[in-house]
N, C-alpha and C. Protein backbone atom coordinates (compact mmCIF):
# COMPACT_ATOMS: atom_id res chain seq x y z
N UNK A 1 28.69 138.66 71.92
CA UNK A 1 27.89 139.43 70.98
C UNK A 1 26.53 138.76 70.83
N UNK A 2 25.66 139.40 70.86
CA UNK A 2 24.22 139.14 71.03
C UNK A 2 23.58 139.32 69.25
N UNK A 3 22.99 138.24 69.31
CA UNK A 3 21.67 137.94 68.04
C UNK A 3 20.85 138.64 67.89
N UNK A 4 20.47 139.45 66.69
CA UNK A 4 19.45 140.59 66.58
C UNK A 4 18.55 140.03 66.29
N UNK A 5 17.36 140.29 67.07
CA UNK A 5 16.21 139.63 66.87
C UNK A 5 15.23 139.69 65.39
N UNK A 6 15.11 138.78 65.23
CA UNK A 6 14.30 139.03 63.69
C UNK A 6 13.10 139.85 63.80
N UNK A 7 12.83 140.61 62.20
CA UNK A 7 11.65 141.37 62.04
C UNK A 7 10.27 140.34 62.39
N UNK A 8 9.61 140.72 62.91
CA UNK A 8 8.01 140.26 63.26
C UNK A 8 7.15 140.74 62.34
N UNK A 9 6.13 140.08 61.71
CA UNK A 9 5.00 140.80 60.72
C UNK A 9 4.21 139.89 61.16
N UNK A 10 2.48 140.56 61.08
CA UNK A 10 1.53 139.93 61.62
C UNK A 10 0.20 140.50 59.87
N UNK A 11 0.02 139.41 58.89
CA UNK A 11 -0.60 139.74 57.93
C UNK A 11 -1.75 139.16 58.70
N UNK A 12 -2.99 139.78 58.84
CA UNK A 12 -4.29 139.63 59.43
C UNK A 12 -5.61 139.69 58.55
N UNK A 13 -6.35 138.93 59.28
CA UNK A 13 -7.86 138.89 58.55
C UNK A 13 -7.75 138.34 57.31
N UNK A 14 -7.05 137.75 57.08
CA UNK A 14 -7.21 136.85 55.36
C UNK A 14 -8.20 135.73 55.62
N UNK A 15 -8.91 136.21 54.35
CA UNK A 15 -9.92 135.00 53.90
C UNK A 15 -9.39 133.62 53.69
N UNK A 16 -8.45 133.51 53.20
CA UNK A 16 -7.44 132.34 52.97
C UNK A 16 -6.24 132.31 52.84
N UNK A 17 -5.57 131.99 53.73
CA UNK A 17 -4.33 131.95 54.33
C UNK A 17 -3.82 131.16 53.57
N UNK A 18 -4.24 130.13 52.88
CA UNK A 18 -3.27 129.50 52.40
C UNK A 18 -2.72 129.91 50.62
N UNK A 19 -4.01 130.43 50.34
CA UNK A 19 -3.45 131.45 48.85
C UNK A 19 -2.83 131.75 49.06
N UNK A 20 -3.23 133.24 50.02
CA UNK A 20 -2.05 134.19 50.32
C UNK A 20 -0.71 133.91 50.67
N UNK A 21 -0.45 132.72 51.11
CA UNK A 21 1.16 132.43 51.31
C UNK A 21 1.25 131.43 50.45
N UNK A 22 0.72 130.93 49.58
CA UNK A 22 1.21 131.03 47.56
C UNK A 22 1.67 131.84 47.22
N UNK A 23 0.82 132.95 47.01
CA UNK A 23 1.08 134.65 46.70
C UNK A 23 2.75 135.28 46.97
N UNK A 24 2.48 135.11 48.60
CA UNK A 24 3.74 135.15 49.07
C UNK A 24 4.83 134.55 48.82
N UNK A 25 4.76 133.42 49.13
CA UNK A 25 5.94 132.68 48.56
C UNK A 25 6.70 132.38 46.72
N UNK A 26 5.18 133.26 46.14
CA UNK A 26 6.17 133.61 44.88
C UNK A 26 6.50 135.09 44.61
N UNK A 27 6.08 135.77 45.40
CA UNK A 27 6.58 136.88 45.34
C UNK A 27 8.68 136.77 46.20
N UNK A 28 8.25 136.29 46.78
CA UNK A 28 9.44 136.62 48.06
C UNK A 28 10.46 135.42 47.14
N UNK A 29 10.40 134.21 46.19
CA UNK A 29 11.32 133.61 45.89
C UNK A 29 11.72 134.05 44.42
N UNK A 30 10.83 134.72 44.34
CA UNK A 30 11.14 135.63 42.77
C UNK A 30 12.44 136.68 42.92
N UNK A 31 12.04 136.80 44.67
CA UNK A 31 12.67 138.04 44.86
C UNK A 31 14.29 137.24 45.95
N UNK A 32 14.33 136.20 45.49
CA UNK A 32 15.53 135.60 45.77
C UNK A 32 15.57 134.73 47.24
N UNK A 33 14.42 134.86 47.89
CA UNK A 33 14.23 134.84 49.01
C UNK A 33 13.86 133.02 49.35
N UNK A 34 15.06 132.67 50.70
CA UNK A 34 14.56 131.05 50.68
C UNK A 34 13.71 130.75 52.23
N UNK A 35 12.84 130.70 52.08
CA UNK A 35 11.68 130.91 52.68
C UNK A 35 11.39 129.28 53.83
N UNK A 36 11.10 129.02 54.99
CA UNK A 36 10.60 128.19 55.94
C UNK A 36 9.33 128.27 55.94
N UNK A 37 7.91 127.15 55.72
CA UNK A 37 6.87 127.50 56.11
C UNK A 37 6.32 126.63 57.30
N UNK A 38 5.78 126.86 58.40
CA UNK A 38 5.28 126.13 59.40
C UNK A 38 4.04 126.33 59.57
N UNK A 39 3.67 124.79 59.68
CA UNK A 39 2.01 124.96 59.59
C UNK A 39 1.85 123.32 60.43
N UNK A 40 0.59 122.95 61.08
CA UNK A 40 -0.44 121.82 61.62
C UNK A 40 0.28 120.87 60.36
N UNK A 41 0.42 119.68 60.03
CA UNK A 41 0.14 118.72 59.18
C UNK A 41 -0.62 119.03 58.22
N UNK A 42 -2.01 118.99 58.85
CA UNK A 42 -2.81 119.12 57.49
C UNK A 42 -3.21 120.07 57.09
N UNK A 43 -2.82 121.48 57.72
CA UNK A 43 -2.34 122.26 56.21
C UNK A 43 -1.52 122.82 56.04
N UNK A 44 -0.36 121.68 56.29
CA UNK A 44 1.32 121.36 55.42
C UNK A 44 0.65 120.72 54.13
N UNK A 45 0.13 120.00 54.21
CA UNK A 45 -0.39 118.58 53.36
C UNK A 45 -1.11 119.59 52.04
N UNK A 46 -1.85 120.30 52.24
CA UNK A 46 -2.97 121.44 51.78
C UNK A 46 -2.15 122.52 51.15
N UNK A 47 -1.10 123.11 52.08
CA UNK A 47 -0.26 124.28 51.19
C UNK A 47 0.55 123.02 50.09
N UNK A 48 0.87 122.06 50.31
CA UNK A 48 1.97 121.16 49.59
C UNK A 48 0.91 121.61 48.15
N UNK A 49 -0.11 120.64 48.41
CA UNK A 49 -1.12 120.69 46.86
C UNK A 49 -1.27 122.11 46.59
N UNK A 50 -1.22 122.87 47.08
CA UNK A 50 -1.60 124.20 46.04
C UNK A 50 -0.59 124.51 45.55
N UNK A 51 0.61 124.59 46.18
CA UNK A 51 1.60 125.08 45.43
C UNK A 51 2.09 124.14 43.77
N UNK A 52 1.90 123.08 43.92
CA UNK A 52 1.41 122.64 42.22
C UNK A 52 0.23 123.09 41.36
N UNK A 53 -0.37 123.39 42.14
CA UNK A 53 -1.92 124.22 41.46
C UNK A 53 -2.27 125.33 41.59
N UNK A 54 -1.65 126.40 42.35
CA UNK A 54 -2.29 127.56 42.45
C UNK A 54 -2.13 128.50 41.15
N UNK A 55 -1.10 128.27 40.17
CA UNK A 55 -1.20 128.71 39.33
C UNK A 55 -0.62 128.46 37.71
N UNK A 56 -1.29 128.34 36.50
CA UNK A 56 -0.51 127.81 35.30
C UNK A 56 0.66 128.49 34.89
N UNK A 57 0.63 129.50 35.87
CA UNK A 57 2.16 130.26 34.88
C UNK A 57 3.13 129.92 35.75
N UNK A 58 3.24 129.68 36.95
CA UNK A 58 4.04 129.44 38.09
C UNK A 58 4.33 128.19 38.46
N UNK A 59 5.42 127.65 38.67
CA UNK A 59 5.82 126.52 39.31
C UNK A 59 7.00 126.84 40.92
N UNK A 60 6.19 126.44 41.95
CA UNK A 60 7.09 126.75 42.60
C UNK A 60 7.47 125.65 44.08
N UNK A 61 8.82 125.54 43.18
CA UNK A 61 9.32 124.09 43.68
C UNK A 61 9.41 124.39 45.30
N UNK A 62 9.51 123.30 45.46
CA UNK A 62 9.61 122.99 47.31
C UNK A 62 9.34 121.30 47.62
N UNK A 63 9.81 121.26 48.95
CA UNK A 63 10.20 120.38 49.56
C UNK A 63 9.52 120.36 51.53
N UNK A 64 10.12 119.03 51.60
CA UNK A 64 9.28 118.88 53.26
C UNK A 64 11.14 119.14 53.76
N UNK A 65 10.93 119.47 54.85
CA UNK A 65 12.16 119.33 56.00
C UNK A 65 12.31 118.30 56.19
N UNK A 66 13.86 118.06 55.67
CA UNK A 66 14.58 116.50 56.46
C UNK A 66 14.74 116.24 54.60
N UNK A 67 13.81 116.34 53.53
CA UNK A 67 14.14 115.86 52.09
C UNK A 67 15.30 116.05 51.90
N UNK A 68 16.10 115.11 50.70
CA UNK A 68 17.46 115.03 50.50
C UNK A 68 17.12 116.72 49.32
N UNK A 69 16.34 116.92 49.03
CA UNK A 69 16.17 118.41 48.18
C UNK A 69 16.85 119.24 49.13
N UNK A 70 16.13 119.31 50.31
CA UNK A 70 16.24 120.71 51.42
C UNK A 70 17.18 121.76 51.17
N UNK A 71 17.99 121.36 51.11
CA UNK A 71 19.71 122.71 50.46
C UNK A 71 19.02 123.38 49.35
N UNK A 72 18.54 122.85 48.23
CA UNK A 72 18.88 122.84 46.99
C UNK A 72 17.24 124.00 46.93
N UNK A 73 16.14 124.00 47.66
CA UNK A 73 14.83 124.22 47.38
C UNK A 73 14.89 125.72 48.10
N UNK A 74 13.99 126.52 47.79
CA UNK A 74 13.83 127.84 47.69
C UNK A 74 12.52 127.90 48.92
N UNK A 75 11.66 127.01 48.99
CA UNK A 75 10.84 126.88 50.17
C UNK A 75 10.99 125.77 50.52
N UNK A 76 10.54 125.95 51.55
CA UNK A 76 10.94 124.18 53.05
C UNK A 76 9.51 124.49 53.55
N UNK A 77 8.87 123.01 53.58
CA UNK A 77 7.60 123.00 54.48
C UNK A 77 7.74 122.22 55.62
N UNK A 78 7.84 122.89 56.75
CA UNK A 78 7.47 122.37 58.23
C UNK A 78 6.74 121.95 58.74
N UNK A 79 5.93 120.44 58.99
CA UNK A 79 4.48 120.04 59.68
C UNK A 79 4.81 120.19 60.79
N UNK A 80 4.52 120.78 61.46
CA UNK A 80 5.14 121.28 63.28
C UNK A 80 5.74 122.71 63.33
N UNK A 81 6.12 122.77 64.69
CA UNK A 81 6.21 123.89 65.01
C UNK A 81 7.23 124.06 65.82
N UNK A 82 9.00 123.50 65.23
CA UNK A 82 10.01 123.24 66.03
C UNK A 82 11.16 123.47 64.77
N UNK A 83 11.82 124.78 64.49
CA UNK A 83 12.71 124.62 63.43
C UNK A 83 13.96 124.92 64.04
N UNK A 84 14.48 124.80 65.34
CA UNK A 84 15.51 125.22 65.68
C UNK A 84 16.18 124.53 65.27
N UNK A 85 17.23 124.70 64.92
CA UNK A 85 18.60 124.21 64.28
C UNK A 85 18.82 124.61 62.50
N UNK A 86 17.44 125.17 62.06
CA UNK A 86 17.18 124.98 60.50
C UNK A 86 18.17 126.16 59.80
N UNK A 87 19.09 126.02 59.15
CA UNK A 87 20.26 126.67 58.47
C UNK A 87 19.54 127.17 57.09
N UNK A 88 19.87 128.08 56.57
CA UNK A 88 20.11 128.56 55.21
C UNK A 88 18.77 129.42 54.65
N UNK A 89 17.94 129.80 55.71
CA UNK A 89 16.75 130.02 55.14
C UNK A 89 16.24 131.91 55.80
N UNK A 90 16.33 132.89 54.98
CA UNK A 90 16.06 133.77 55.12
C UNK A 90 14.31 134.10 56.07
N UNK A 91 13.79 133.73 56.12
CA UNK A 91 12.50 133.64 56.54
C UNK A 91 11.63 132.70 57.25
N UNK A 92 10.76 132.75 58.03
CA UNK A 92 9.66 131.75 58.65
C UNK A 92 8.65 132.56 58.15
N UNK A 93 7.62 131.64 57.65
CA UNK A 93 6.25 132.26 57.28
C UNK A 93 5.65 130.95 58.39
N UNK A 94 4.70 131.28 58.85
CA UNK A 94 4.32 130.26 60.02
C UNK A 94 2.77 130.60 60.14
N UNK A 95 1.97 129.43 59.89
CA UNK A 95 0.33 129.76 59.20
C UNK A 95 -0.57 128.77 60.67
N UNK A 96 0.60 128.31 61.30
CA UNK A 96 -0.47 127.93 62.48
C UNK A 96 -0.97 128.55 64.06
N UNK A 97 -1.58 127.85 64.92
CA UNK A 97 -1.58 129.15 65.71
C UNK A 97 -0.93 129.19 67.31
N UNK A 98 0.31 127.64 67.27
CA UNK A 98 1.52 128.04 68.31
C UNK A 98 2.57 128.35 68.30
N UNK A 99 3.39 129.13 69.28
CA UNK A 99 4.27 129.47 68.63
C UNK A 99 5.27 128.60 68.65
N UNK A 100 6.30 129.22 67.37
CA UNK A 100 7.26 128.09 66.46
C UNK A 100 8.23 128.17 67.52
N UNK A 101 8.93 126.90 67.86
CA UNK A 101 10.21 127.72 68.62
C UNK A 101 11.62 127.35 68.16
N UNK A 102 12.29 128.37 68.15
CA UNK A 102 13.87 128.42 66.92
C UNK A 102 13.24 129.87 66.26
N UNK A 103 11.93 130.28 65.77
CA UNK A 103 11.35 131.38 65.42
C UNK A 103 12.32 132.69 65.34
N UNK A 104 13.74 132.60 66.71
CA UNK A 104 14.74 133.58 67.08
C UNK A 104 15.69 133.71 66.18
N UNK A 105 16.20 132.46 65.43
CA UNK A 105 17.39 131.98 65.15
C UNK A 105 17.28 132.29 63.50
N UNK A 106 15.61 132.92 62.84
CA UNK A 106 15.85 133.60 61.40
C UNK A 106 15.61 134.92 61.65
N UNK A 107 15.94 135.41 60.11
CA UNK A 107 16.01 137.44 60.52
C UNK A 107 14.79 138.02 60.03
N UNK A 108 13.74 137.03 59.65
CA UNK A 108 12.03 137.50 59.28
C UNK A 108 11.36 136.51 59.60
N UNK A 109 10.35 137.03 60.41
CA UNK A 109 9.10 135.99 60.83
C UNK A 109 7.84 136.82 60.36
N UNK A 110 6.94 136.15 59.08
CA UNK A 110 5.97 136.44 58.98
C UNK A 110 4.49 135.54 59.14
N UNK A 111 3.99 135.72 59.58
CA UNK A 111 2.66 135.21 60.90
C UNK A 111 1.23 135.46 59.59
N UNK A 112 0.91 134.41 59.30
CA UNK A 112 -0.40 134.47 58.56
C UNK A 112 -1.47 134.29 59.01
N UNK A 113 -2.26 135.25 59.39
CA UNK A 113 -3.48 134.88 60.36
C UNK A 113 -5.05 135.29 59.70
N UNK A 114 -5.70 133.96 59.46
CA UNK A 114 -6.96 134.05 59.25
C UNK A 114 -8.04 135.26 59.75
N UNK A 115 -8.82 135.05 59.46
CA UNK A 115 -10.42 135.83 60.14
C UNK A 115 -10.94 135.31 60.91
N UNK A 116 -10.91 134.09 61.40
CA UNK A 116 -12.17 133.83 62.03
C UNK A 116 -11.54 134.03 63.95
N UNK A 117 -11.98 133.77 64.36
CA UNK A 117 -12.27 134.12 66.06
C UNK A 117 -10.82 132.96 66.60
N UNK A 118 -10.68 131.97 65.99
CA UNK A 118 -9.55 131.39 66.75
C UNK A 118 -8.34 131.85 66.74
N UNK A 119 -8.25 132.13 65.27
CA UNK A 119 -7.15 132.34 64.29
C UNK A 119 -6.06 134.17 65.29
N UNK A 120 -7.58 134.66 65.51
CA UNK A 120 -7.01 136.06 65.81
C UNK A 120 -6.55 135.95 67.05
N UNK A 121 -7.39 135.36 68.30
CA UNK A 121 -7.17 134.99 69.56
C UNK A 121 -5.59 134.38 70.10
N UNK A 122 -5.63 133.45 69.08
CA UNK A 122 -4.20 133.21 69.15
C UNK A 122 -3.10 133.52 68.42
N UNK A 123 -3.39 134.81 67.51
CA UNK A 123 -2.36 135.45 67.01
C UNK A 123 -1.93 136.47 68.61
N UNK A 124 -3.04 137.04 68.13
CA UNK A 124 -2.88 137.88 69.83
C UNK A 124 -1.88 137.57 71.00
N UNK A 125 -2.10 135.87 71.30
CA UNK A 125 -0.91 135.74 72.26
C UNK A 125 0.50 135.79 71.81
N UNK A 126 0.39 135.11 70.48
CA UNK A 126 1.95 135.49 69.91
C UNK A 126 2.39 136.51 69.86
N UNK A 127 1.69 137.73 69.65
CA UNK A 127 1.89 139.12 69.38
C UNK A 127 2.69 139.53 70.83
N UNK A 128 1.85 139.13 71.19
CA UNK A 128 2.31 139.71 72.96
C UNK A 128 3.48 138.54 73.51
N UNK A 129 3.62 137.22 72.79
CA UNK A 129 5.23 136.64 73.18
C UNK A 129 6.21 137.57 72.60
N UNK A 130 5.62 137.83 71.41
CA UNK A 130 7.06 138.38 70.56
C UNK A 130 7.70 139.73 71.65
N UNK A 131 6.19 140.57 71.84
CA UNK A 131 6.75 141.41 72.54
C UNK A 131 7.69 141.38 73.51
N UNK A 132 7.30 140.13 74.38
CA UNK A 132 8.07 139.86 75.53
C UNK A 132 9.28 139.22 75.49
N UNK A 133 9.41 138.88 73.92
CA UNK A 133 10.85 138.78 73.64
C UNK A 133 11.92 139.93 73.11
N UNK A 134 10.81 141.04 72.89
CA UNK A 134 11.96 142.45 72.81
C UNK A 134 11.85 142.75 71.70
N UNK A 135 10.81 142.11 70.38
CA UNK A 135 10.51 142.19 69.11
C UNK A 135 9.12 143.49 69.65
N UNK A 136 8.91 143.98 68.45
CA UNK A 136 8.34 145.50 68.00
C UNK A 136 7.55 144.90 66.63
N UNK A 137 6.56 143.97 66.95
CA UNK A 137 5.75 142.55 65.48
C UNK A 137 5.20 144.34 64.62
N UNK A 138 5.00 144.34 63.39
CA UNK A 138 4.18 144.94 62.80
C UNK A 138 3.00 144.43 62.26
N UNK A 139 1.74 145.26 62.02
CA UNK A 139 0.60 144.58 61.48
C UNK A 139 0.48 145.28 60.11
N UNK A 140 -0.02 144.15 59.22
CA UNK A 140 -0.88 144.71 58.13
C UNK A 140 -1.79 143.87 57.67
N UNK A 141 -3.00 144.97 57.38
CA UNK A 141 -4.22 144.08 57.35
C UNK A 141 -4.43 143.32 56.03
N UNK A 142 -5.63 142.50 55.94
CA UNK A 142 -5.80 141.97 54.65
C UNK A 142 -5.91 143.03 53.54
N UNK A 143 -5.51 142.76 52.15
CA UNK A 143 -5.45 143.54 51.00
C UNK A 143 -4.48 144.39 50.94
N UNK A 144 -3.47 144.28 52.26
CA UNK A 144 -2.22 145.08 51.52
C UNK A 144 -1.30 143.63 50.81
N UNK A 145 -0.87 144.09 49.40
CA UNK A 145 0.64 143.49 48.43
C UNK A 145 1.10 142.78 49.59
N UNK A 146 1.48 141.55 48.88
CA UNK A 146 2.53 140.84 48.87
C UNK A 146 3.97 141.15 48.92
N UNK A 147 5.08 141.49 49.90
CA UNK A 147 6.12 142.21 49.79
C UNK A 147 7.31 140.99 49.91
């Protein structure tokens, strides 16, 4: 019996990627959801600090991969781009621009991609791996909700 490939989403043209998957990640853990984020180091390091600061009404706990928290935390932050083996987590939100690989092994991958000229270039090739893995990615542009 064969693994159904996870949903693909491609959120595009954001001014700042790293709000927006604040945004996201309290929308989606409000909504019960335990979330993977993969990103470069330094802005693992960068989403880490906002998520204590992005907002006074919100606290939203999290942890690095490998922390003795990890079970217990509602988001997991990934510095790299290698989560195969990673158990218990409904989602990859993935804010850098190679692709993750294990990416197969959750049932939502959502892809945060900047504005500027690199950001899109190499969304683009992912777009077209996913394809070639038999995924059908959807796009939505900047200023659509947080889902």
């Amino acid at each position: 019996m064969s693994r159904a490939l996870p949903r693909v989403e491609f959120r595009v043209g954001l001014a700042d990627p790293l709000s927006y998957c604040c945004a996201l990640l309290r929308t989606a853990t409000a909504k019960g959801a335990r979330a993977l984020v993969c990103a470069p180091p330094p802005l693992i390091d960068d989403l880490d600090q906002r998520l204590w600061t992005f907002s006074q009404l919100d606290f939203l706990a999290h942890c690095r991969l490998g922390d003795a928290q990890e079970k217990y935390s509602a988001i997991v932050l990934c510095a790299g781009d290698d989560v195969r083996g990673v158990q218990g987590r409904d989602c990859l939100v993935h804010l850098g621009q190679q692709m993750v690989q294990g990416w197969d092994e959750l049932p939502r991958v959502i892809e945060l991609v900047g504005a500027d000229a690199s950001d899109t270039a190499s969304a683009r090739q992912r777009f077209r791996m996913y394809r070639g893995a038999g995924c059908e990615p959807q796009t939505l542009e900047s200023g659509h909700e947080t889902r």
